[in-house]
Protein backbone atom coordinates (compact mmCIF):
# COMPACT_ATOMS: atom_id res chain seq x y z
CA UNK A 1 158.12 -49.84 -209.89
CA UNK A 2 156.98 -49.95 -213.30
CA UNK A 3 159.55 -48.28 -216.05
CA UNK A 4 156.56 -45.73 -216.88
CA UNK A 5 156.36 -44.61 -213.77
CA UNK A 6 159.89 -44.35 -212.99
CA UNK A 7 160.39 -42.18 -216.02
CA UNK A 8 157.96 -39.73 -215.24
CA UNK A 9 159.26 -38.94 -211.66
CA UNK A 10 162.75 -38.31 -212.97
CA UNK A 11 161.23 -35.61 -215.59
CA UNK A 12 159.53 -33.70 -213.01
CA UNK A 13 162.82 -34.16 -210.96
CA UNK A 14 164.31 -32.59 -213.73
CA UNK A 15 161.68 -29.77 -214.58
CA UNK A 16 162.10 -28.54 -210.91
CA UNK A 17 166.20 -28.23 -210.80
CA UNK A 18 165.93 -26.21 -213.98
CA UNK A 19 163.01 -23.82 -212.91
CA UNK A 20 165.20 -23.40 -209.08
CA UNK A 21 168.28 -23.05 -211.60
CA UNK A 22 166.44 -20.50 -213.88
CA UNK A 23 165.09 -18.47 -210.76
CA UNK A 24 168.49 -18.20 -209.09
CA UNK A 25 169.75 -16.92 -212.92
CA UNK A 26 167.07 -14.54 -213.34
CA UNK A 27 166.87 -13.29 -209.98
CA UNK A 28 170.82 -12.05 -209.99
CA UNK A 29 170.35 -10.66 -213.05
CA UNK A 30 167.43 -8.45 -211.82
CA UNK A 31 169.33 -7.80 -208.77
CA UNK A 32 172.15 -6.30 -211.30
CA UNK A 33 169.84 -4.55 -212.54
CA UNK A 34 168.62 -2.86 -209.82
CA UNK A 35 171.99 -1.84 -208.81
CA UNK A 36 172.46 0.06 -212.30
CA UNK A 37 168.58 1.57 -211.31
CA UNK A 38 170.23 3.01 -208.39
CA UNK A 39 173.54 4.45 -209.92
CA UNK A 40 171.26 5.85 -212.78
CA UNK A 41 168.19 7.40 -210.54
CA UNK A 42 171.58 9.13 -208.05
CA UNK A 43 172.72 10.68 -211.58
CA UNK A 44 169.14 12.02 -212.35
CA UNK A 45 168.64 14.36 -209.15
CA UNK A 46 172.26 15.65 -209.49
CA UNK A 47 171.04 16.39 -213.56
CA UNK A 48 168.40 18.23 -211.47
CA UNK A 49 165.66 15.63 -212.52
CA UNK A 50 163.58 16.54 -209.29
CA UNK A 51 163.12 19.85 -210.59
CA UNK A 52 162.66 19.08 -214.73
CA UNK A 53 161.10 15.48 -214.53
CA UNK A 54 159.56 14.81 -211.42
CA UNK A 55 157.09 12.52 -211.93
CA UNK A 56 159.15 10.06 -214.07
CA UNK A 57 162.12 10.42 -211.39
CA UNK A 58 159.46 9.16 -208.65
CA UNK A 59 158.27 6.44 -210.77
CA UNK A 60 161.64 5.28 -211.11
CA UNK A 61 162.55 5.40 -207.52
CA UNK A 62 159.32 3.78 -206.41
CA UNK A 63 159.32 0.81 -209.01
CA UNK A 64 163.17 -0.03 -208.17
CA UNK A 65 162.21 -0.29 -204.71
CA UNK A 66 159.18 -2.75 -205.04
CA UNK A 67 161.54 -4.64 -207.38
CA UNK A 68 163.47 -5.30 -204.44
CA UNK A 69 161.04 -6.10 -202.26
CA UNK A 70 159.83 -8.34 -204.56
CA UNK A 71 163.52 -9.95 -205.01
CA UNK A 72 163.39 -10.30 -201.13
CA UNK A 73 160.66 -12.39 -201.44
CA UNK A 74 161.13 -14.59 -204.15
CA UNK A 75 158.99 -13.47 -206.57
CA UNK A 76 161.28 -12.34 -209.43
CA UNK A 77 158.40 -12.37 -211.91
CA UNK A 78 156.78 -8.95 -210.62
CA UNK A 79 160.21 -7.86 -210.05
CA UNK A 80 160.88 -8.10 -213.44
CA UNK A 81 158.08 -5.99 -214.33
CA UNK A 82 158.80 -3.11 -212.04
CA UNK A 83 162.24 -3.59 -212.91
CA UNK A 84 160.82 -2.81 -216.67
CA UNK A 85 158.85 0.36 -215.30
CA UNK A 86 161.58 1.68 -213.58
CA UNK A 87 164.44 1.78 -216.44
CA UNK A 88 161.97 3.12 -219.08
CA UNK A 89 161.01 6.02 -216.04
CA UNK A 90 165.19 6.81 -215.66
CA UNK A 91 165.49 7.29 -219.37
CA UNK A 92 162.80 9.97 -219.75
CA UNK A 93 163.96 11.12 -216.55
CA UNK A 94 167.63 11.21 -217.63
CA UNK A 95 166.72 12.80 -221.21
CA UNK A 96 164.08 15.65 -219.81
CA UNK A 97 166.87 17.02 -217.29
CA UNK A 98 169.87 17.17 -219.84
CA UNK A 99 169.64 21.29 -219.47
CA UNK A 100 168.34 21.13 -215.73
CA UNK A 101 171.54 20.81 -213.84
CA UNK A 102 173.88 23.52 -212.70
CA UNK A 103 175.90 25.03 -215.14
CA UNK A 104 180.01 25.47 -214.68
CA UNK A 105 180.86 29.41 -214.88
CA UNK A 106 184.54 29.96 -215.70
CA UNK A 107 185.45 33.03 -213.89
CA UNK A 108 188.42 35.10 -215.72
CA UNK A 109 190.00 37.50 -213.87
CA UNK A 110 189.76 41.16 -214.67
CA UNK A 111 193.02 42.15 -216.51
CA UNK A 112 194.87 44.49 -214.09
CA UNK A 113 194.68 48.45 -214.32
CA UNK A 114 197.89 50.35 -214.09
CA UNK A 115 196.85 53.83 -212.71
CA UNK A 116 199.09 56.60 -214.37
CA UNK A 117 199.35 59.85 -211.79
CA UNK A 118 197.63 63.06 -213.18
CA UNK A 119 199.03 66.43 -212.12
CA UNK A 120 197.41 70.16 -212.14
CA UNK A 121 200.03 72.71 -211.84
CA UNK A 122 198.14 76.12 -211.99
CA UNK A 123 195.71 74.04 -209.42
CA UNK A 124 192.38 75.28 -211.16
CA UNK A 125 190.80 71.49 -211.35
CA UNK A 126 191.64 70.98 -214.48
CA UNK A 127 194.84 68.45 -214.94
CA UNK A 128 197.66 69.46 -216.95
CA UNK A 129 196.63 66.88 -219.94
CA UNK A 130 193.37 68.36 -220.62
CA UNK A 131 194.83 72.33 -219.48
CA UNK A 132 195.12 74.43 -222.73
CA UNK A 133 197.14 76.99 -220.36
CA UNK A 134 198.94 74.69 -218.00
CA UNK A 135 200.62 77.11 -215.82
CA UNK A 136 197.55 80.00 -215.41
CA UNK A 137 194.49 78.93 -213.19
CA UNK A 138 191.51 78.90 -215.72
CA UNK A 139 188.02 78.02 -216.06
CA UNK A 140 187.12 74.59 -217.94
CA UNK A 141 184.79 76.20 -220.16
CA UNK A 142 187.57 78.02 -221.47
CA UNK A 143 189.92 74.82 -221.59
CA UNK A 144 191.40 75.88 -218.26
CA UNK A 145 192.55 79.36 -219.41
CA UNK A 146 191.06 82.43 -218.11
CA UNK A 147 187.90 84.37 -219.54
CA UNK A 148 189.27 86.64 -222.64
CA UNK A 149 188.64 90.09 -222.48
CA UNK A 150 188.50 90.27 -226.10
CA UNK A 151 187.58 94.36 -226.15
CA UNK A 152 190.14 94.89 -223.58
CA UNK A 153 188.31 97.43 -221.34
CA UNK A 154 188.89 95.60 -218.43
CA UNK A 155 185.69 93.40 -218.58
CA UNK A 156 186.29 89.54 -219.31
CA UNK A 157 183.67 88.72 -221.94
CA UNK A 158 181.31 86.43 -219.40
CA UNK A 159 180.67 89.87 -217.46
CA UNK A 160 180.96 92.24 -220.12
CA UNK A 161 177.61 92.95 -222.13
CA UNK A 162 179.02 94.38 -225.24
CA UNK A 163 182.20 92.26 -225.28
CA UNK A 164 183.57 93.58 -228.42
CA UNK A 165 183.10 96.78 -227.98
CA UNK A 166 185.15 98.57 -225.34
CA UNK A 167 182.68 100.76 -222.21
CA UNK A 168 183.39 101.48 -218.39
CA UNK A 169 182.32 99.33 -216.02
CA UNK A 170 179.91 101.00 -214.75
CA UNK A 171 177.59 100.64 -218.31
CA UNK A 172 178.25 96.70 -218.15
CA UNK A 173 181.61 97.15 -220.80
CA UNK A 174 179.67 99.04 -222.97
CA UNK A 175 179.92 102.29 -224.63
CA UNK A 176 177.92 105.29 -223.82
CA UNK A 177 175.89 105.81 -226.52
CA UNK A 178 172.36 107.64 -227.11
CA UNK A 179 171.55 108.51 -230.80
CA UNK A 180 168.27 110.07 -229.66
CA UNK A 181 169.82 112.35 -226.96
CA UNK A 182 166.85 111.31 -224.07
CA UNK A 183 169.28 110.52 -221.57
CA UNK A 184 168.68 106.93 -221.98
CA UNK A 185 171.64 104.90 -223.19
CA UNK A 186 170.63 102.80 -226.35
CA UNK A 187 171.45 99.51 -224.68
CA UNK A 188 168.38 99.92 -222.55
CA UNK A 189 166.49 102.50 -225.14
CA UNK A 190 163.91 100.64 -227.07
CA UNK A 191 163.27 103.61 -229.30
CA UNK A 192 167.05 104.20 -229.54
CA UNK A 193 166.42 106.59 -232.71
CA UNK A 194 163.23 108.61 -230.89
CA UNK A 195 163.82 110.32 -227.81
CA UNK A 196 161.20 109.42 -224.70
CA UNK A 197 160.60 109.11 -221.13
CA UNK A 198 162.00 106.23 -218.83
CA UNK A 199 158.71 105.00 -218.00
CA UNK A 200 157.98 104.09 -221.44
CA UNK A 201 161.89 103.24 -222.13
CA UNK A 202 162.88 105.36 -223.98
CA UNK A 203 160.00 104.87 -226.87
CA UNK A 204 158.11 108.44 -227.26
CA UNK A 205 154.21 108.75 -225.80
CA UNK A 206 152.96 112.20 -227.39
CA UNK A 207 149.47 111.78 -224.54
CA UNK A 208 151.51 110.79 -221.93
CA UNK A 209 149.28 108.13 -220.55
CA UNK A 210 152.27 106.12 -220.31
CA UNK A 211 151.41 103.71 -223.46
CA UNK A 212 154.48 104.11 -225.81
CA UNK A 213 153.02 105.38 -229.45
CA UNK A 214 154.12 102.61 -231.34
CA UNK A 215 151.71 100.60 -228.82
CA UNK A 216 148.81 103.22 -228.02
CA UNK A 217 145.92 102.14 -230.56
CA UNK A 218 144.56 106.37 -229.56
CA UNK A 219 148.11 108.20 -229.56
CA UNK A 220 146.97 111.46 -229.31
CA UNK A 221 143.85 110.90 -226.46
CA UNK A 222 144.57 109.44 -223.21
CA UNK A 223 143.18 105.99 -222.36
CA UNK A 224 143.51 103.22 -220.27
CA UNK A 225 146.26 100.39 -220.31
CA UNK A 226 144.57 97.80 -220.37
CA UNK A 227 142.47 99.51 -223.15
CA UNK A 228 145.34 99.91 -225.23
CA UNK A 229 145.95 103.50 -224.72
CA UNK A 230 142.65 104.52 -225.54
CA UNK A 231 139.79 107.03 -223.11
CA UNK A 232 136.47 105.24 -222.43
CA UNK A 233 134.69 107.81 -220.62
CA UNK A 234 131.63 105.79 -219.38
CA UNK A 235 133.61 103.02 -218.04
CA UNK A 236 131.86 100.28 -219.75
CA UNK A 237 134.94 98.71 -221.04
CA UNK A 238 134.12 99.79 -224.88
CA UNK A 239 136.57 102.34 -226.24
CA UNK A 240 134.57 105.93 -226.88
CA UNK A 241 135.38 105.43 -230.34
CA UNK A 242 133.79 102.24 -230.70
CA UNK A 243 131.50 103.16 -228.30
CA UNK A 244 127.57 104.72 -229.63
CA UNK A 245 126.88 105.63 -226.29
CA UNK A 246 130.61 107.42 -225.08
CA UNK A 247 128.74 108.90 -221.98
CA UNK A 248 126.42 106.12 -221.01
CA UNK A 249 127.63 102.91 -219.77
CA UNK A 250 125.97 100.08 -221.84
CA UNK A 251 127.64 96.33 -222.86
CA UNK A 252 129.32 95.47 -225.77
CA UNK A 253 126.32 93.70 -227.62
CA UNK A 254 124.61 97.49 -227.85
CA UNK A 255 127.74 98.67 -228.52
CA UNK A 256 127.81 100.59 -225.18
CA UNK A 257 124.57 101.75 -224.92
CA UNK A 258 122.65 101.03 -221.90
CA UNK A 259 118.90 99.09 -221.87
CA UNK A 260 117.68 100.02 -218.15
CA UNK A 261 114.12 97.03 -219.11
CA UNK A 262 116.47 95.07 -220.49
CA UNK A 263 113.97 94.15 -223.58
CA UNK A 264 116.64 94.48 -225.91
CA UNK A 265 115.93 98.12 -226.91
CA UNK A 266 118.51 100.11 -226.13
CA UNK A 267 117.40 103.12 -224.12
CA UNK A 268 117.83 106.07 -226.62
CA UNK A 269 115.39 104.22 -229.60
CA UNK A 270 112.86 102.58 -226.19
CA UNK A 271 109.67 104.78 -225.29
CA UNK A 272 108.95 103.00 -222.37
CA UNK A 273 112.78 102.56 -220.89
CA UNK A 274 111.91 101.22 -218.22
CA UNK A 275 109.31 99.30 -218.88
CA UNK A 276 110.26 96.34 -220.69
CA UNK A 277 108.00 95.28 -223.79
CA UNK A 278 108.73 94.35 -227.74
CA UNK A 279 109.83 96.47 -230.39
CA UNK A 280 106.13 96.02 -232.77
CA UNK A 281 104.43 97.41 -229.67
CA UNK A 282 101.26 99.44 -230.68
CA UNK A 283 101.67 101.51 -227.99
CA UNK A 284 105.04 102.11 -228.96
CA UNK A 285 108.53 100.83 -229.66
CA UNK A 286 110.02 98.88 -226.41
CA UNK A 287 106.87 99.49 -224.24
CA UNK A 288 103.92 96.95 -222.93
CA UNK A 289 101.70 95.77 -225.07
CA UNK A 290 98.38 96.01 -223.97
CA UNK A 291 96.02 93.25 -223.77
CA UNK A 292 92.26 93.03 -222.80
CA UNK A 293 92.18 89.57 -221.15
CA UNK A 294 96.03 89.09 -220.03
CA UNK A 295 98.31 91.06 -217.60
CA UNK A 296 101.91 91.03 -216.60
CA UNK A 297 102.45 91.42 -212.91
CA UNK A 298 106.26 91.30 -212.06
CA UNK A 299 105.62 91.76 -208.46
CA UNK A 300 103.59 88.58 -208.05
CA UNK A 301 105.11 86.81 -210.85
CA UNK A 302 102.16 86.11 -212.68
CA UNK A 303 100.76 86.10 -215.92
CA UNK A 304 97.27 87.01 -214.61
CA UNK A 305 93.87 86.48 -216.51
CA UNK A 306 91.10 88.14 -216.56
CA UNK A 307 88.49 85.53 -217.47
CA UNK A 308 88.28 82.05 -216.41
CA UNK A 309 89.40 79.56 -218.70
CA UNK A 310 86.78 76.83 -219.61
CA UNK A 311 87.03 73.29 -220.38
CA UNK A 312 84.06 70.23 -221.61
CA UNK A 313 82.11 69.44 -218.11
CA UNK A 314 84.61 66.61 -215.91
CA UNK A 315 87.19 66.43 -218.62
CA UNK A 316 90.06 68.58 -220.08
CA UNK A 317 88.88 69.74 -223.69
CA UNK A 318 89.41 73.73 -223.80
CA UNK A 319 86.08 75.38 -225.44
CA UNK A 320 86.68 77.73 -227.73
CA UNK A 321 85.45 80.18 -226.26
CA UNK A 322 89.12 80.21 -224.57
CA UNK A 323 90.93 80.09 -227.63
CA UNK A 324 91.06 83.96 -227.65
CA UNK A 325 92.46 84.45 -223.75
CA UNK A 326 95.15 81.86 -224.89
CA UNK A 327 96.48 83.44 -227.78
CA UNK A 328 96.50 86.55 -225.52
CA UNK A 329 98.50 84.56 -222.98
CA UNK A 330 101.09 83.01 -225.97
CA UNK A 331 101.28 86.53 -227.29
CA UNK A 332 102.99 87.62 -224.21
CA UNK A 333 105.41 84.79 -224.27
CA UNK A 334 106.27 85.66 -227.77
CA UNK A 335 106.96 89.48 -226.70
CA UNK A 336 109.31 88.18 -223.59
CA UNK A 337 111.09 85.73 -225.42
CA UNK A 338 112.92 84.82 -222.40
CA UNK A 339 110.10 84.21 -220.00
CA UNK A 340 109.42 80.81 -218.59
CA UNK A 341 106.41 79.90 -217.07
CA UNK A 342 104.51 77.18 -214.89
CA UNK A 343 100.38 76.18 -215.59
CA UNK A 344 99.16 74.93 -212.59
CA UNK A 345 95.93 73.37 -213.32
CA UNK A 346 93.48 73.38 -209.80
CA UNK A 347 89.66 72.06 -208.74
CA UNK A 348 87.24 72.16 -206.29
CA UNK A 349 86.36 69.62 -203.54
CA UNK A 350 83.65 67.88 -205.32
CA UNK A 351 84.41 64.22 -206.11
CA UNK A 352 87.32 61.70 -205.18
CA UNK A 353 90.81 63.15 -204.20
CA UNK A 354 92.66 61.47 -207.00
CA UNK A 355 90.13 62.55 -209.46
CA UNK A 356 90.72 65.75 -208.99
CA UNK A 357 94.55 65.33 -208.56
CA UNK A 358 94.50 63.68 -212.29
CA UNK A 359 91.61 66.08 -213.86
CA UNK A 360 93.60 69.36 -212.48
CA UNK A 361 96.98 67.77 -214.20
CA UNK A 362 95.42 66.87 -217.68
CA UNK A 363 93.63 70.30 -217.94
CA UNK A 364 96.82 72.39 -217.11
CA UNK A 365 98.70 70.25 -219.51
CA UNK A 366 95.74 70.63 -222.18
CA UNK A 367 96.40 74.36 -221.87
CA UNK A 368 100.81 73.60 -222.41
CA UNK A 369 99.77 71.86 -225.91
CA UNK A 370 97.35 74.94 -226.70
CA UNK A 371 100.61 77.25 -226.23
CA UNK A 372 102.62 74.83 -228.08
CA UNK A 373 100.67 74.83 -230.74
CA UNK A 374 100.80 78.89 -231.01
CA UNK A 375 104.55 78.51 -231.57
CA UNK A 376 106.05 78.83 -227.81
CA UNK A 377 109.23 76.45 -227.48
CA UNK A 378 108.12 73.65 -224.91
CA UNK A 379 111.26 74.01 -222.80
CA UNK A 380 109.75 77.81 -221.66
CA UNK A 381 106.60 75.68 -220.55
CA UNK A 382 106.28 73.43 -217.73
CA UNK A 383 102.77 72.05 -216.20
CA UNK A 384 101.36 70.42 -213.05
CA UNK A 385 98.08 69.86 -211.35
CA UNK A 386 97.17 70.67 -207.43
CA UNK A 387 94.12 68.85 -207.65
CA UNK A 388 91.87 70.49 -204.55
CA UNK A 389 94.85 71.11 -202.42
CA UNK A 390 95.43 74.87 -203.07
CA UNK A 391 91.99 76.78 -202.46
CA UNK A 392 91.61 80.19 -203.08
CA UNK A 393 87.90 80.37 -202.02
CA UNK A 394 85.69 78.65 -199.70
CA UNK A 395 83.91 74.93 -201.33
CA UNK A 396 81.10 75.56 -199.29
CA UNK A 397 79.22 77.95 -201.67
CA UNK A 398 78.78 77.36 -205.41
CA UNK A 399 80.92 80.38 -206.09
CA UNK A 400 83.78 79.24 -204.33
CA UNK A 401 83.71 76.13 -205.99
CA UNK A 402 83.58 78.08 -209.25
CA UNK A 403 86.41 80.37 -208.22
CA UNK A 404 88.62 77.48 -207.03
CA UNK A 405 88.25 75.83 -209.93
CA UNK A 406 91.08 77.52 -212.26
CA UNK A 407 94.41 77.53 -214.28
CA UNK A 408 97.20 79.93 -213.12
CA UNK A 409 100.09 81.45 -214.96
CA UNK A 410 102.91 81.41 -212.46
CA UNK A 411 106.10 83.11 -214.30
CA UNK A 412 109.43 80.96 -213.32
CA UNK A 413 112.25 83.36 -214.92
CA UNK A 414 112.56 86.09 -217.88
């Protein structure tokens, strides 16, 4: 064999003991290492590392095993690495549980109580070290002595009413006295200087309508509690003096006079009292006013016309020739300021259903802008239509078209 030859076979001879030397170095040095993975990863879950720094704690666990599964099989190169992962996962581990684990409580023990015996002679509750009179049962609002009787009539001062000044028993401890002379002693006289009856306590009542004087607002004329002591002889709640109508029973805002038509007039200044109308009547104060073209019937509840009202052939434009019937009709809203009405609009047959439906609705609420207009408020005014649903005549004849073809005034309230 050639000398070249021969040296190169002993190098790679050589090169292969020193790489089986090397692995057998390394690979007891990672097994070392694994060891002090182990010790370190048992110290982490007592730190309480599972419960602070969970994920680095698996890491740890999971890399130091494949390192030694990779030891096991020879190759200490990856075990090396996960070796590597696994001691930089313990230290975070290790450092994030530091305040994790359970904490040492040093129990002291409570310093012993020496119990010192308390007596109660006088046996009222109350022990002798807190008993400002020891030897006689007492009360503890009194210190443990017993209630003073500080007038000495026999009373102790909790039960007596006038405790400094000395009475029977019978009058609560407290003297009989009654500066008035009405048989009412002054403890329970609230007039004590002015003699008077029991059922006003003792407080005078010179109309005996059992209102004491310095309460009656009529003293000398009998009158109602409730009224202050003062007559209302009508009943109406509104004292006779206050009242312009004593004998009549009328409410406050007429200051007791009565308004049987209730237009506002009271009855005494109303020439038509029962009838209810506004007070610029020419027919007099508080009666009707009458009107050529427009009446008032209460009993049907209608504002009732006496002409027809007319509007522009198929549309809803009132002639003029209505103008005058409709300032009759807003002149009786303005005299019943409290009437509300309803314009109902209606039409004959003639012509499509929902023509007439829409043509009966725009007239009636032509005729609510006419009254608008005249100065009625638009909440007293409300209109619809009935198209040809609500006949009144027959639509066979061409005056029963003509009669069914009309706007009604249906009154709603006054």
């Amino acid at each position: 064999m050639k000398p070249t030859v021969r040296n190169r076979c002993l190098l790679s001879l050589l090169v292969l003991a020193l790489g089986g030397l090397f692995a057998c170095v390394s690979g007891s040095k990672l097994r070392a290492d694994v060891e002090v993975l182990k010790r370190d990863i048992a110290k982490a879950r007592e730190s309480g590392a599972y419960k602070c720094a969970p994920r680095d704690l698996a890491l740890a666990e999971s890399n130091t095993q494949f390192a030694e599964d990779e030891l096991d099989q020879g190759d200490w190169l990856r075990a090396s690495e996960h070796v590597k992962v696994a001691i930089s996962s313990i230290k975070r581990a290790i450092e994030d549980s530091k305040d994790c684990g359970p904490k040492k409580v040093l129990i002291k023990e409570p310093p012993k109580v020496v119990a010192i015996a308390k007596t109660d002679k006088d046996g009222d509750g109350i022990f002798d070290v807190d008993d400002q009179c020891p030897d006689v049962p007492g009360l503890p609002e009194y210190q443990g002595c017993p209630p003073p009787d500080t007038d000495g009539d026999g009373l102790i001062d909790p039960e007596d009413k006038c405790p400094k000044d000395p009475g029977p028993k019978e009058n609560q401890g407290c003297p009989v006295l009654d500066r008035d002379k009405d048989g009412i002693p002054d403890v329970e006289d609230e007039c004590p200087d002015d003699p008077g009856p029991p059922e006003t306590k003792g407080c005078p009542d010179r109309d005996k309508d059992t209102v004491p004087d310095k309460d009656d607002a009529c003293p000398d004329d009998p009158g109602k509690v409730e009224l202050k002591g003062c007559p209302d002889r009508d009943g109406d709640g509104i004292i006779d003096k206050d009242d312009a109508c004593p004998d009549e029973p009328g409410p406050a805002m007429y200051q007791g006079c009565p308004d049987r038509d209730g237009d506002g007039i009271i009855d005494k200044e109303d020439k038509c009292p029962d009838e209810p109308g506004p007070p610029d009547s020419p027919q007099g104060k508080g009666c009707p006013r009458k009107f050529s073209l427009v009446k008032v019937n209460r009993e049907k509840k209608q504002i009732e016309i006496k002409e027809k009202i007319y509007f522009a052939y198929n549309k809803w434009d009132i002639l003029p020739k209505s103008f005058g019937l409709l300032n009759q009709v807003a002149q009786v809203l303005k005299d019943y300021p409290s009437m509300k009405i309803s314009i109902e609009g209606h039409t004959d047959s003639d012509g499509p259903d929902a023509y007439n439906q829409m043509l009966s609705e725009k007239r009636a609420g032509s005729v609510k802008d006419y009254l608008i207009k005249q100065g009625i408020e638009e909440e007293r005014l409300q209109s619809m239509g009935f198209g040809e649903s609500k006949p009144i005549a027959s639509n066979r004849t061409p005056r029963g078209k003509e009669a069914n073809r009309r706007v009604e005034f249906r009154i709603v309230s006054e």
